[in-house]
N, C-alpha and C. Protein backbone atom coordinates (compact mmCIF):
# COMPACT_ATOMS: atom_id res chain seq x y z
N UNK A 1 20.70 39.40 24.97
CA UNK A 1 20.79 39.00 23.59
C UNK A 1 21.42 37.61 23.55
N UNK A 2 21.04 36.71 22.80
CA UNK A 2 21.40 35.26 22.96
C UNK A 2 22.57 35.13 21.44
N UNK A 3 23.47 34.48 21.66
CA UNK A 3 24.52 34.23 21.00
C UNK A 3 23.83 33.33 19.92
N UNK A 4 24.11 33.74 18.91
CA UNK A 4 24.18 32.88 17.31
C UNK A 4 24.54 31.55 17.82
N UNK A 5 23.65 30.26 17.36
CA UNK A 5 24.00 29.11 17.36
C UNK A 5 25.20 28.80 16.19
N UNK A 6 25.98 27.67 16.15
CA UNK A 6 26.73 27.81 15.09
C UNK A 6 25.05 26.51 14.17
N UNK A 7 25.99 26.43 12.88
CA UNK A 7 24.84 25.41 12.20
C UNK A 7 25.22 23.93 12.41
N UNK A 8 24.35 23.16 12.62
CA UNK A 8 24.32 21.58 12.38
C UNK A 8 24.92 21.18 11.79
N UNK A 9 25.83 20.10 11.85
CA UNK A 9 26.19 19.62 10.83
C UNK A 9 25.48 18.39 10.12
N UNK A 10 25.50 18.17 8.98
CA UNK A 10 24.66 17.54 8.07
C UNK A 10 25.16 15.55 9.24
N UNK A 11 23.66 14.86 8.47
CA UNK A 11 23.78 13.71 9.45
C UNK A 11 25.32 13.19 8.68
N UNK A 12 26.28 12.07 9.36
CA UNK A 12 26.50 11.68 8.34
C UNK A 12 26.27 10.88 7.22
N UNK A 13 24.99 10.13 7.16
CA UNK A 13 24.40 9.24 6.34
C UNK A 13 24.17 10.24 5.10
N UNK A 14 24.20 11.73 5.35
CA UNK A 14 22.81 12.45 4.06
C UNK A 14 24.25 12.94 3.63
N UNK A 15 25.57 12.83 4.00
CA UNK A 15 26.36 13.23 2.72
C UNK A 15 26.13 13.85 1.59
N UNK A 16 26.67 13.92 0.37
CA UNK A 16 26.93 14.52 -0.68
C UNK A 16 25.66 13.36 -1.72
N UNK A 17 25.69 12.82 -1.39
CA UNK A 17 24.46 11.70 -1.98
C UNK A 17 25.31 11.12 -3.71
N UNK A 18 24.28 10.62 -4.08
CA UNK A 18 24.52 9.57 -5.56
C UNK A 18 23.98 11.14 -6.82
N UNK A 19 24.93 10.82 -7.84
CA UNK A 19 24.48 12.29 -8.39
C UNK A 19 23.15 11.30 -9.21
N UNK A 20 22.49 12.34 -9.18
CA UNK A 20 21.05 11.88 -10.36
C UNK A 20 20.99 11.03 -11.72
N UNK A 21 20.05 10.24 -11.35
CA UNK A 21 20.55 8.85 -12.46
C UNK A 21 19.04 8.07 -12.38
N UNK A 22 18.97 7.66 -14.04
CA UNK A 22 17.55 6.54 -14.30
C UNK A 22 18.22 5.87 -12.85
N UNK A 23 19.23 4.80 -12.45
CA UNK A 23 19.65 4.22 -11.83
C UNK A 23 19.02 4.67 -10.27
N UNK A 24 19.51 5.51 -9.80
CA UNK A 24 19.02 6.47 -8.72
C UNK A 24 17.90 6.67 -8.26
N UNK A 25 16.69 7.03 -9.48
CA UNK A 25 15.37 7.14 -9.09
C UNK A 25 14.84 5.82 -9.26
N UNK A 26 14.84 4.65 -9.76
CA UNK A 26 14.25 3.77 -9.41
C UNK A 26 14.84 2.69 -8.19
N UNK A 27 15.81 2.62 -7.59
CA UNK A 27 16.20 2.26 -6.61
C UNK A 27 15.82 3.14 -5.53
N UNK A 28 15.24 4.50 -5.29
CA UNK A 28 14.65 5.13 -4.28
C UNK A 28 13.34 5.03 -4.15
N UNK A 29 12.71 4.61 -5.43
CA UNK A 29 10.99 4.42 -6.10
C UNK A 29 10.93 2.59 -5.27
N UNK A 30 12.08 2.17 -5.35
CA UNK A 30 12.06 0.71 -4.98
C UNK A 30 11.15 0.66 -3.24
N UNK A 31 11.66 1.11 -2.91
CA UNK A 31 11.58 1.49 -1.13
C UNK A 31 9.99 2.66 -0.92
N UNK A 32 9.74 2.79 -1.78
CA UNK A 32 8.25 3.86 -1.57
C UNK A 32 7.17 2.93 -2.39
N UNK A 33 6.48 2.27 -1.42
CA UNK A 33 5.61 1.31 -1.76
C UNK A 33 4.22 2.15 -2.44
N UNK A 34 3.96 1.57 -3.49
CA UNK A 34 2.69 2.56 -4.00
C UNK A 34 1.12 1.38 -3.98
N UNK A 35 0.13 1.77 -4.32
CA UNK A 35 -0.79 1.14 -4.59
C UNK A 35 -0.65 0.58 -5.98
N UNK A 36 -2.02 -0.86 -6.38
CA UNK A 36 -1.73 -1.01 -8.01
C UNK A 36 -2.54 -0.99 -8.50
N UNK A 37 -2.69 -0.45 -9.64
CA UNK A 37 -4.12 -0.23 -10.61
C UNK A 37 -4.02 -0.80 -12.25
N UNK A 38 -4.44 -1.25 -12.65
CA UNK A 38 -4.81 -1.37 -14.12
C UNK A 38 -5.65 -0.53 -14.40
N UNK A 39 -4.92 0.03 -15.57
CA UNK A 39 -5.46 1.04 -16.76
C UNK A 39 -6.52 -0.02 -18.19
N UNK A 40 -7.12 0.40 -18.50
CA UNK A 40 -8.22 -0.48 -19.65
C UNK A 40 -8.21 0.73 -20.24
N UNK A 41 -8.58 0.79 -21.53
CA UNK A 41 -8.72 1.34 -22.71
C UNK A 41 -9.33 0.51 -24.07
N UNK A 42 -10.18 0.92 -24.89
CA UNK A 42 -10.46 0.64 -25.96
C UNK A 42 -9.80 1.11 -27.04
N UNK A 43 -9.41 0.39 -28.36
CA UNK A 43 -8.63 0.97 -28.99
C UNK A 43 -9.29 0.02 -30.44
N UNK A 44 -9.81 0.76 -31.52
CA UNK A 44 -9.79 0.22 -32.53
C UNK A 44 -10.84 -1.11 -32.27
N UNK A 45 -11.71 -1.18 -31.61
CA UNK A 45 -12.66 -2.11 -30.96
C UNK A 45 -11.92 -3.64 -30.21
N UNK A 46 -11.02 -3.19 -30.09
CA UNK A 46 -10.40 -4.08 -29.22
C UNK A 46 -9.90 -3.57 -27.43
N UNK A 47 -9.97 -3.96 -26.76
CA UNK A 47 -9.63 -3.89 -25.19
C UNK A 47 -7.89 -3.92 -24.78
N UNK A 48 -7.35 -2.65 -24.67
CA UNK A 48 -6.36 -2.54 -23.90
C UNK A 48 -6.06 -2.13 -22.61
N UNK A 49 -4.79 -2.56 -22.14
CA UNK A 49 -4.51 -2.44 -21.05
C UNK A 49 -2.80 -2.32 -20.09
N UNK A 50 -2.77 -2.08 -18.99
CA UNK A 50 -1.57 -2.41 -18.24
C UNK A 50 -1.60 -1.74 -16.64
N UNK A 51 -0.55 -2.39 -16.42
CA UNK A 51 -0.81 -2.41 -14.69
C UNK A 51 0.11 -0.39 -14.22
N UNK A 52 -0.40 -0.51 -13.38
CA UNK A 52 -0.13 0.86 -12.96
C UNK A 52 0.00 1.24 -11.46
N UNK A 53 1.54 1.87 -11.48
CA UNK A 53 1.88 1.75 -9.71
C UNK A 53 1.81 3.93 -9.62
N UNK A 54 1.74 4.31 -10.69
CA UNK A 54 1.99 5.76 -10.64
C UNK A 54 0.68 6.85 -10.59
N UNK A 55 -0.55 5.55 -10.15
CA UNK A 55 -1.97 6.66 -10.03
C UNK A 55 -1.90 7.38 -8.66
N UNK A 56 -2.66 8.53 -9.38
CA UNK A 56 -2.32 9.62 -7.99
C UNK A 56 -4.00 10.52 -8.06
N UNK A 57 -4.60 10.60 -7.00
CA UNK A 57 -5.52 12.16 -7.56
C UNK A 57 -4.61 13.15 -7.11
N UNK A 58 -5.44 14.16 -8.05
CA UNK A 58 -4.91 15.58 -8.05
C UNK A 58 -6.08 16.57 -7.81
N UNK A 59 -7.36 16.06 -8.16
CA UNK A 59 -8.26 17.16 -7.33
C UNK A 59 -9.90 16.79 -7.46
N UNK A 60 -10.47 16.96 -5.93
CA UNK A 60 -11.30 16.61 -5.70
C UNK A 60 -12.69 17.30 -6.21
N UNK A 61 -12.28 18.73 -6.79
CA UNK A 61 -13.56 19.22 -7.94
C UNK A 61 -12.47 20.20 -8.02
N UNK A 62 -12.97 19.71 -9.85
CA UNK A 62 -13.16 18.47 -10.41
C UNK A 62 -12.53 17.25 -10.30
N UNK A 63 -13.19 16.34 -10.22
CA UNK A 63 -12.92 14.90 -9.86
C UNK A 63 -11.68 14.28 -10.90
N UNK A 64 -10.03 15.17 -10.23
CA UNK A 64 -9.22 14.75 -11.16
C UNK A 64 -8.32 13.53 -10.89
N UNK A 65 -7.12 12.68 -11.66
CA UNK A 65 -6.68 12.09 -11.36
C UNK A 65 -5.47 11.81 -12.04
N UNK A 66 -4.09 10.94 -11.98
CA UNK A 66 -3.31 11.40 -12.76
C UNK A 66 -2.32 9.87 -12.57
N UNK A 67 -2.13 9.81 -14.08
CA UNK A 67 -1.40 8.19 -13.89
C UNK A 67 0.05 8.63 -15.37
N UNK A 68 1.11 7.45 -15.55
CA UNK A 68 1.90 7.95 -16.18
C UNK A 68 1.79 6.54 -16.91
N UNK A 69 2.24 6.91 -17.98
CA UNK A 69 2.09 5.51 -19.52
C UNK A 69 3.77 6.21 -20.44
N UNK A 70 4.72 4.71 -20.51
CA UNK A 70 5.70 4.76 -21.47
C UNK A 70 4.99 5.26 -22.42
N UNK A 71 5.74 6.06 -24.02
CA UNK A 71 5.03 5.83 -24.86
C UNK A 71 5.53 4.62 -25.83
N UNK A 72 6.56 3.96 -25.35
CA UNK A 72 7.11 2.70 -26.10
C UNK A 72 6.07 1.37 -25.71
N UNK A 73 5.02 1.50 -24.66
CA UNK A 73 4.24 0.60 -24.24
C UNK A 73 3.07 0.32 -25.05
N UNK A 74 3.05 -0.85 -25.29
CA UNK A 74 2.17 -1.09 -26.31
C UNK A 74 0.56 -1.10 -26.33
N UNK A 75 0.59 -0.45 -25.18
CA UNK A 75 -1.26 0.19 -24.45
C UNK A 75 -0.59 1.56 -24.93
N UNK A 76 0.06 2.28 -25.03
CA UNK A 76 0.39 3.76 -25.64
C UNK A 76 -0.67 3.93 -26.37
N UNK A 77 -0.47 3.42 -27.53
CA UNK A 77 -1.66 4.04 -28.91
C UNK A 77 -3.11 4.09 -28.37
N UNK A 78 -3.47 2.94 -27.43
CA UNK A 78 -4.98 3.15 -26.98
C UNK A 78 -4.77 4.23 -26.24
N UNK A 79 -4.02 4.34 -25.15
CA UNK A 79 -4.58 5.22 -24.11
C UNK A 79 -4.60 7.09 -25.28
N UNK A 80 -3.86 6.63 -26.03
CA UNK A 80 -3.40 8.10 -26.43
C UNK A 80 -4.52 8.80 -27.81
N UNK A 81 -5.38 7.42 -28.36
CA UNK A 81 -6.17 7.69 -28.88
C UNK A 81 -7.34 7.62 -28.74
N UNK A 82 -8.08 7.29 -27.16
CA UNK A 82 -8.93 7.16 -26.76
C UNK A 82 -9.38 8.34 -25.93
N UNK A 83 -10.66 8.64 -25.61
CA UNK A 83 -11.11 9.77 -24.98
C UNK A 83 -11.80 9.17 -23.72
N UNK A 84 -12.08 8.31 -23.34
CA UNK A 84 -11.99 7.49 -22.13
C UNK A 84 -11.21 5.93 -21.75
N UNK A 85 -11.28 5.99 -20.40
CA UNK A 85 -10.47 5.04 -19.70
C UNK A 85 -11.05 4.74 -18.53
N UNK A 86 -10.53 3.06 -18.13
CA UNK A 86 -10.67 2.76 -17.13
C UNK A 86 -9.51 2.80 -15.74
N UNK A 87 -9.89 3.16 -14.81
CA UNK A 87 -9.05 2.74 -13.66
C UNK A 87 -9.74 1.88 -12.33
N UNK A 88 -8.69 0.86 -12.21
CA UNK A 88 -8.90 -0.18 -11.26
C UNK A 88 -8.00 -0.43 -10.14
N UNK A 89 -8.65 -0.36 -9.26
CA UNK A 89 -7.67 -0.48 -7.90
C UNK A 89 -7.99 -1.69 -7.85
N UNK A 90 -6.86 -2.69 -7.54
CA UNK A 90 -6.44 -4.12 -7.67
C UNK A 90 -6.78 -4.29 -5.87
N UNK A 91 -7.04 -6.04 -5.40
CA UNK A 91 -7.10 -5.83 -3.96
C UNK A 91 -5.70 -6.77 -3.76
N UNK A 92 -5.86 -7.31 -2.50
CA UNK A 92 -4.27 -8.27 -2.41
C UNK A 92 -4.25 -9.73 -3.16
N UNK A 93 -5.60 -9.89 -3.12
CA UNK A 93 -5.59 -11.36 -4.05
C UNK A 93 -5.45 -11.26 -5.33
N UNK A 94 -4.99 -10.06 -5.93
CA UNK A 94 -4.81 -10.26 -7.50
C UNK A 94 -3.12 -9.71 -8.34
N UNK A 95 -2.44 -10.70 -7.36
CA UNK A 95 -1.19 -10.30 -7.67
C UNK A 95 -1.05 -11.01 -9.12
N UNK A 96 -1.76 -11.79 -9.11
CA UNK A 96 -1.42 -12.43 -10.64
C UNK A 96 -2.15 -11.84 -11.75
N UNK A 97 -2.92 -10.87 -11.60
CA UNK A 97 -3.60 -10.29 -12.72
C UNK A 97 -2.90 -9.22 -12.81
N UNK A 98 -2.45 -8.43 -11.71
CA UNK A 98 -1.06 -7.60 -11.91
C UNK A 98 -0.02 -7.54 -12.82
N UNK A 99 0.77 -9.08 -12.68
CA UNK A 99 1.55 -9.35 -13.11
C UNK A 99 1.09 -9.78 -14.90
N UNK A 100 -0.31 -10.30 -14.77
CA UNK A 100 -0.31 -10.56 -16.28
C UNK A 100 -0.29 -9.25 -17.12
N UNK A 101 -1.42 -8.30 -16.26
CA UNK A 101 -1.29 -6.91 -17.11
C UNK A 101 -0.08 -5.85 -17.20
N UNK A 102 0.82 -6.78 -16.48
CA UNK A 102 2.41 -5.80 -16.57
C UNK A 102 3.24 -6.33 -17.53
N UNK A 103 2.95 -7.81 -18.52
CA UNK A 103 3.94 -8.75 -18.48
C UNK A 103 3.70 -8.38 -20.25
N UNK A 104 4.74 -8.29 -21.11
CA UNK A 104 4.87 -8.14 -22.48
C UNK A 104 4.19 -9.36 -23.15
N UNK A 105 3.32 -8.90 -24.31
CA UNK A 105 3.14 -9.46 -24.89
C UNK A 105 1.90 -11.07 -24.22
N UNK A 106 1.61 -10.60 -23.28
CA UNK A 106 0.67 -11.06 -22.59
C UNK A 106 -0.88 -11.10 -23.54
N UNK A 107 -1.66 -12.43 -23.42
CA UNK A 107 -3.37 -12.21 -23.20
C UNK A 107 -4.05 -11.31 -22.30
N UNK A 108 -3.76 -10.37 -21.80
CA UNK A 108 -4.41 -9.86 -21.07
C UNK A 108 -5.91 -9.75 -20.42
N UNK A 109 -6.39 -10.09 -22.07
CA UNK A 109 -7.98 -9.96 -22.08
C UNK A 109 -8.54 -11.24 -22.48
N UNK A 110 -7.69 -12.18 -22.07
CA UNK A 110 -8.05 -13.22 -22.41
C UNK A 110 -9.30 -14.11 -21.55
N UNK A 111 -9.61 -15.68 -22.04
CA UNK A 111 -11.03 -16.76 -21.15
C UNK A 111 -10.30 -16.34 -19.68
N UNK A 112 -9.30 -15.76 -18.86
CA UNK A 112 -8.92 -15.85 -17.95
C UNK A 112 -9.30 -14.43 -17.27
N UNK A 113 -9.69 -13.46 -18.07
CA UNK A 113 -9.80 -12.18 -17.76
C UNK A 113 -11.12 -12.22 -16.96
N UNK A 114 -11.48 -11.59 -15.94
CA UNK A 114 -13.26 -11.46 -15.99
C UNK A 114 -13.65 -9.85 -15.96
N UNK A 115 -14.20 -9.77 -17.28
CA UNK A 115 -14.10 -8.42 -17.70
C UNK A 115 -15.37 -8.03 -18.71
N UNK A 116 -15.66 -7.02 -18.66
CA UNK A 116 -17.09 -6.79 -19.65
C UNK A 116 -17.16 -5.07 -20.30
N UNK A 117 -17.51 -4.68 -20.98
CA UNK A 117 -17.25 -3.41 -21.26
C UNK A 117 -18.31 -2.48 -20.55
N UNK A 118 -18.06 -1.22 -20.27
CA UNK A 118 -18.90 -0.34 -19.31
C UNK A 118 -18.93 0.92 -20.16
N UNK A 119 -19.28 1.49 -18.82
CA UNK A 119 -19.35 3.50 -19.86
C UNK A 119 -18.42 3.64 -20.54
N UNK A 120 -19.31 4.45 -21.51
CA UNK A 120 -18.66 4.75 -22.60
C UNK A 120 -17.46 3.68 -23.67
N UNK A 121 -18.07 2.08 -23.85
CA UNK A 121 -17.21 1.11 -24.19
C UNK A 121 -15.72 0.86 -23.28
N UNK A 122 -15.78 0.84 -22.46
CA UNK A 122 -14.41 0.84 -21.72
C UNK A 122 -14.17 -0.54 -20.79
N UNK A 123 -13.89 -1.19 -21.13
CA UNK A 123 -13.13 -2.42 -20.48
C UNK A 123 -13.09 -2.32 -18.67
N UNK A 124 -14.37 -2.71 -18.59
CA UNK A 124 -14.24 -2.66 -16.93
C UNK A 124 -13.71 -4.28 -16.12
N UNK A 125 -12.99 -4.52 -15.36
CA UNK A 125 -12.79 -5.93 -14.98
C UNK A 125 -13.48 -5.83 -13.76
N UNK A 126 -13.54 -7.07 -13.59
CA UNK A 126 -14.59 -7.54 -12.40
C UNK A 126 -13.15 -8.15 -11.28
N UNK A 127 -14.16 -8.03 -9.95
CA UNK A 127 -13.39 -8.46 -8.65
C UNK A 127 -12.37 -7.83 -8.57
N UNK A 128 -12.80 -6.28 -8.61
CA UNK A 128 -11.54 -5.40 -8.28
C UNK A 128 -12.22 -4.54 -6.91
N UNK A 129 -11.15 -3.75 -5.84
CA UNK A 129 -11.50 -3.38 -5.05
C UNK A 129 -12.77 -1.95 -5.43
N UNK A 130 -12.25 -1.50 -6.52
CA UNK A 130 -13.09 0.09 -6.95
C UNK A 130 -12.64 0.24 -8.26
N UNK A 131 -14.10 0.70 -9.33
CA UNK A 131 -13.56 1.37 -10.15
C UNK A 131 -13.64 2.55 -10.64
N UNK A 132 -13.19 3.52 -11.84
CA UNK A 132 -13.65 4.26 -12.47
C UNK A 132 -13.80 4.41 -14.04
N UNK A 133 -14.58 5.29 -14.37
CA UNK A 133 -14.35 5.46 -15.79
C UNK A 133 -14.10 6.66 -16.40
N UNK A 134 -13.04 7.10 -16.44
CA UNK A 134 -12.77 8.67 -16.78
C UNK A 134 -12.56 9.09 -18.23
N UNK A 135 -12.97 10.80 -18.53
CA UNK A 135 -12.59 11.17 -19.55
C UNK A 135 -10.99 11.96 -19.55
N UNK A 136 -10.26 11.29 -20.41
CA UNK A 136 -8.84 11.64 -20.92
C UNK A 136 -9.16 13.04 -21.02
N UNK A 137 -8.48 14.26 -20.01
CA UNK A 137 -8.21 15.79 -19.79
C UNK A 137 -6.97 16.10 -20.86
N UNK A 138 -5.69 15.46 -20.28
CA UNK A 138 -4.64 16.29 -20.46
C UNK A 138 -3.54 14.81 -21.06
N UNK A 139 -2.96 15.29 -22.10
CA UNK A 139 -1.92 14.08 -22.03
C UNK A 139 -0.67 15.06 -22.45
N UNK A 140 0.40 15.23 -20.85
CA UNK A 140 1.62 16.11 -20.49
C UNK A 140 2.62 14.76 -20.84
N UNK A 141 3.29 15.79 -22.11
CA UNK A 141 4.88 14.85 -21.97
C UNK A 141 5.90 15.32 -21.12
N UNK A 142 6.20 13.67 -20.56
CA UNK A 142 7.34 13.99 -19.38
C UNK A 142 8.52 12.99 -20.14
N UNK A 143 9.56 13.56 -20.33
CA UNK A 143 10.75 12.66 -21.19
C UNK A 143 9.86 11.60 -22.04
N UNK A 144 10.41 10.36 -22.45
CA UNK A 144 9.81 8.67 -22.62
C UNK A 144 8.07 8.57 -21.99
N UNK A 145 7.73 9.33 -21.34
CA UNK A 145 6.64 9.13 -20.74
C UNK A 145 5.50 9.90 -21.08
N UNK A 146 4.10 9.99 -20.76
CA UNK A 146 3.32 11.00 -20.84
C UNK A 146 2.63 10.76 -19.41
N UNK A 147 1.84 11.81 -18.94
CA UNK A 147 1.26 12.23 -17.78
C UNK A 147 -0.17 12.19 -18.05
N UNK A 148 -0.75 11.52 -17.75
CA UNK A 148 -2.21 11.24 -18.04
C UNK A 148 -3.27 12.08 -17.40
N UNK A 149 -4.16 13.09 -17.03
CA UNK A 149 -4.67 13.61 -16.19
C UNK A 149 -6.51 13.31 -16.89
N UNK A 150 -7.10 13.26 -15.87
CA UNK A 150 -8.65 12.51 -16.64
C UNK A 150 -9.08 12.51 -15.07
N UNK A 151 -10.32 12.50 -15.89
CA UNK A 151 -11.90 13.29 -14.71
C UNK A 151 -12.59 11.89 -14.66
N UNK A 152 -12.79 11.53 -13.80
CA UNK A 152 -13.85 10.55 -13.19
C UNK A 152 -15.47 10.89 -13.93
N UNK A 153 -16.37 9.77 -14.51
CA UNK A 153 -17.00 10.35 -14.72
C UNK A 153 -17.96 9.37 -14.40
N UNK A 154 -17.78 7.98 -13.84
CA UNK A 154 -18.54 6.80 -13.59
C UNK A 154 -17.97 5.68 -12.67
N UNK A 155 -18.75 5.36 -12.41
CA UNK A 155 -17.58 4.39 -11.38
C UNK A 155 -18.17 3.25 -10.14
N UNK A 156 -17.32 2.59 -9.22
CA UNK A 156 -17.81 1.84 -8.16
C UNK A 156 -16.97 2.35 -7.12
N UNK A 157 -17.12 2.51 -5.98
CA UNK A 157 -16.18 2.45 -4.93
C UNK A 157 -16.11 1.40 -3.93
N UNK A 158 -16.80 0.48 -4.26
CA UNK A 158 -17.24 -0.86 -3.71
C UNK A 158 -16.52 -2.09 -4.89
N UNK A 159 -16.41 -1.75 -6.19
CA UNK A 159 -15.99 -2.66 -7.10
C UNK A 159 -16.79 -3.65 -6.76
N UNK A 160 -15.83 -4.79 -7.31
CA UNK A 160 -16.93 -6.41 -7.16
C UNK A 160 -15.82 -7.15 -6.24
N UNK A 161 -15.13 -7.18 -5.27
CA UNK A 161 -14.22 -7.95 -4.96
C UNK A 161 -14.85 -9.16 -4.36
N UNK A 162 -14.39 -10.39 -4.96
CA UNK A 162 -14.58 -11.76 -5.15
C UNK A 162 -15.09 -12.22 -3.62
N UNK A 163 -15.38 -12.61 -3.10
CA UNK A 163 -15.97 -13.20 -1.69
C UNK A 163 -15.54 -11.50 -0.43
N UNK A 164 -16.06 -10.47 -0.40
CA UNK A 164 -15.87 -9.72 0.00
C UNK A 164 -17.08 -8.95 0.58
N UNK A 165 -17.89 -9.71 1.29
CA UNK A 165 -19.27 -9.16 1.15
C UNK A 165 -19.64 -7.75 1.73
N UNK A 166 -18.26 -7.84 2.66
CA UNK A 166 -18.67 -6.28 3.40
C UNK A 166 -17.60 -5.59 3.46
N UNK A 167 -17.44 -5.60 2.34
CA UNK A 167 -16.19 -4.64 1.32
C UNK A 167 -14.61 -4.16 2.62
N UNK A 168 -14.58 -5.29 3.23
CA UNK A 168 -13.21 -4.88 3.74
C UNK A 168 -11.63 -5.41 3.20
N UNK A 169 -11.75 -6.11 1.85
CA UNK A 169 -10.75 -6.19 0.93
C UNK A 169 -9.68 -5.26 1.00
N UNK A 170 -8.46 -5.82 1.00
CA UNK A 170 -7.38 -4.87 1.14
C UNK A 170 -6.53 -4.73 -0.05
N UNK A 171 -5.78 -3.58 -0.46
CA UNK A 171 -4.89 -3.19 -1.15
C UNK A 171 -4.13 -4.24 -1.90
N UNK A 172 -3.66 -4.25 -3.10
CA UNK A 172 -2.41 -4.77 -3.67
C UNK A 172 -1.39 -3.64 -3.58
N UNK A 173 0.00 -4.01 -3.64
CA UNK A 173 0.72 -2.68 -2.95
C UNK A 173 2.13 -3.49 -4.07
N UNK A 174 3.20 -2.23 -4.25
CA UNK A 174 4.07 -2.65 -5.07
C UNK A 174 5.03 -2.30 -4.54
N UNK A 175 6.14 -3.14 -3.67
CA UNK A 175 7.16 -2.57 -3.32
C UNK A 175 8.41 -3.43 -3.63
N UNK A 176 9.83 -2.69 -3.04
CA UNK A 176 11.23 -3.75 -3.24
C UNK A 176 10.82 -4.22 -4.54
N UNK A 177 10.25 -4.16 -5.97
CA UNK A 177 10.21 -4.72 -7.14
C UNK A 177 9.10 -6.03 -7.10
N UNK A 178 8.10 -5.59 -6.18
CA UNK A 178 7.28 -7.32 -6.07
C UNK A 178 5.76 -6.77 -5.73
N UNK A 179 4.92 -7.65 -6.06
CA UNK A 179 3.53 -7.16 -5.23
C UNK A 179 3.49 -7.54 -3.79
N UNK A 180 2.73 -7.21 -2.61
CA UNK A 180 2.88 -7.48 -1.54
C UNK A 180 1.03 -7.12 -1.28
N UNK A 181 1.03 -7.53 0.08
CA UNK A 181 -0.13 -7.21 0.77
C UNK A 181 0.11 -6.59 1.61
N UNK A 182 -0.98 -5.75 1.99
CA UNK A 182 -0.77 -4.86 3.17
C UNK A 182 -0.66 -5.24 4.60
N UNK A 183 0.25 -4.84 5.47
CA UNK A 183 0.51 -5.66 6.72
C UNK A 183 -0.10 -4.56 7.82
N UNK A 184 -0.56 -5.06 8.97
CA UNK A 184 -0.94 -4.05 10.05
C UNK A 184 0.33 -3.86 10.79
């Protein structure tokens, strides 16, 4: 019969930790680099939008997917009164369209945009790595936020990316508070 180990003791780095705090989760969110997408929406026959580090799928049939929107953000009212949407995976050369569609009170859709409307009226932009065009499923409130969940229902997986002829364009990526490119 083999003797009871006693237990491990904890590392000492993982201590008692920082108690839970807005503060807390975005300084840990800082260090977990995500992909970036712009959201498009139509709203009232006008084209909205904003940049998005929180897209995720959730299931491959049905073709689901799942992104998160303030509702103090002023793309709120479109996304929340619209029954479709766009999603765009950004590549590394478009840190500045990132930043315009993140930035308050921005042109977004402005002579600088290159953008045209697609299925179902939805604001598709051009020279992006992939897109889609989904129908709005579920809108879950999470605190300040809502949880977006929507079905693919049109799309590119090739997008148009700008001098990219044999679609090996890479990622825009959001980390430490900045856009970055992907490194090997």
């Amino acid at each position: 019969m083999t003797a009871p180990t006693a237990p491990t003791a904890p590392s000492p780095r993982a201590g008692a930790g920082l108690p839970g705090s807005p503060a807390l989760l975005r300084s840990v969110f800082r260090r977990h680099a995500a992909g970036v997408a712009v959201i498009t929406a139509e709203s009232g026959g006008r084209p909205v939008g904003f940049t998005a580090t929180s897209l995720n799928s959730v299931s491959a049939d049905p073709p689901l997917l799942s992104f998160t929107i303030g509702t103090g953000s002023s793309s709120w009212p479109g996304v929340r009164d619209s029954e479709h949407l766009g999603v765009h995976i950004l590549g590394e050369h478009q840190g500045e369209l990132a930043g315009l569609f993140a930035r308050n009170g921005a042109d977004r859709f402005g002579p600088a945009t290159d953008w045209a409307p697609g299925p179902h009226g939805v604001p598709v932009l051009g020279s992006v790595l992939a897109w889609l065009v989904c129908r709005i499923v579920a809108r879950v409130p999470a605190g300040e936020h809502r949880v977006i969940i929507a079905e693919a229902v049109a799309g590119d997986p090739a997008g148009d990316p700008v001098g990219d002829p044999g679609g090996e364009a890479r990622p825009l990526l959001y980390h430490q508070g900045r856009f970055n490119a992907l490194r090997d």
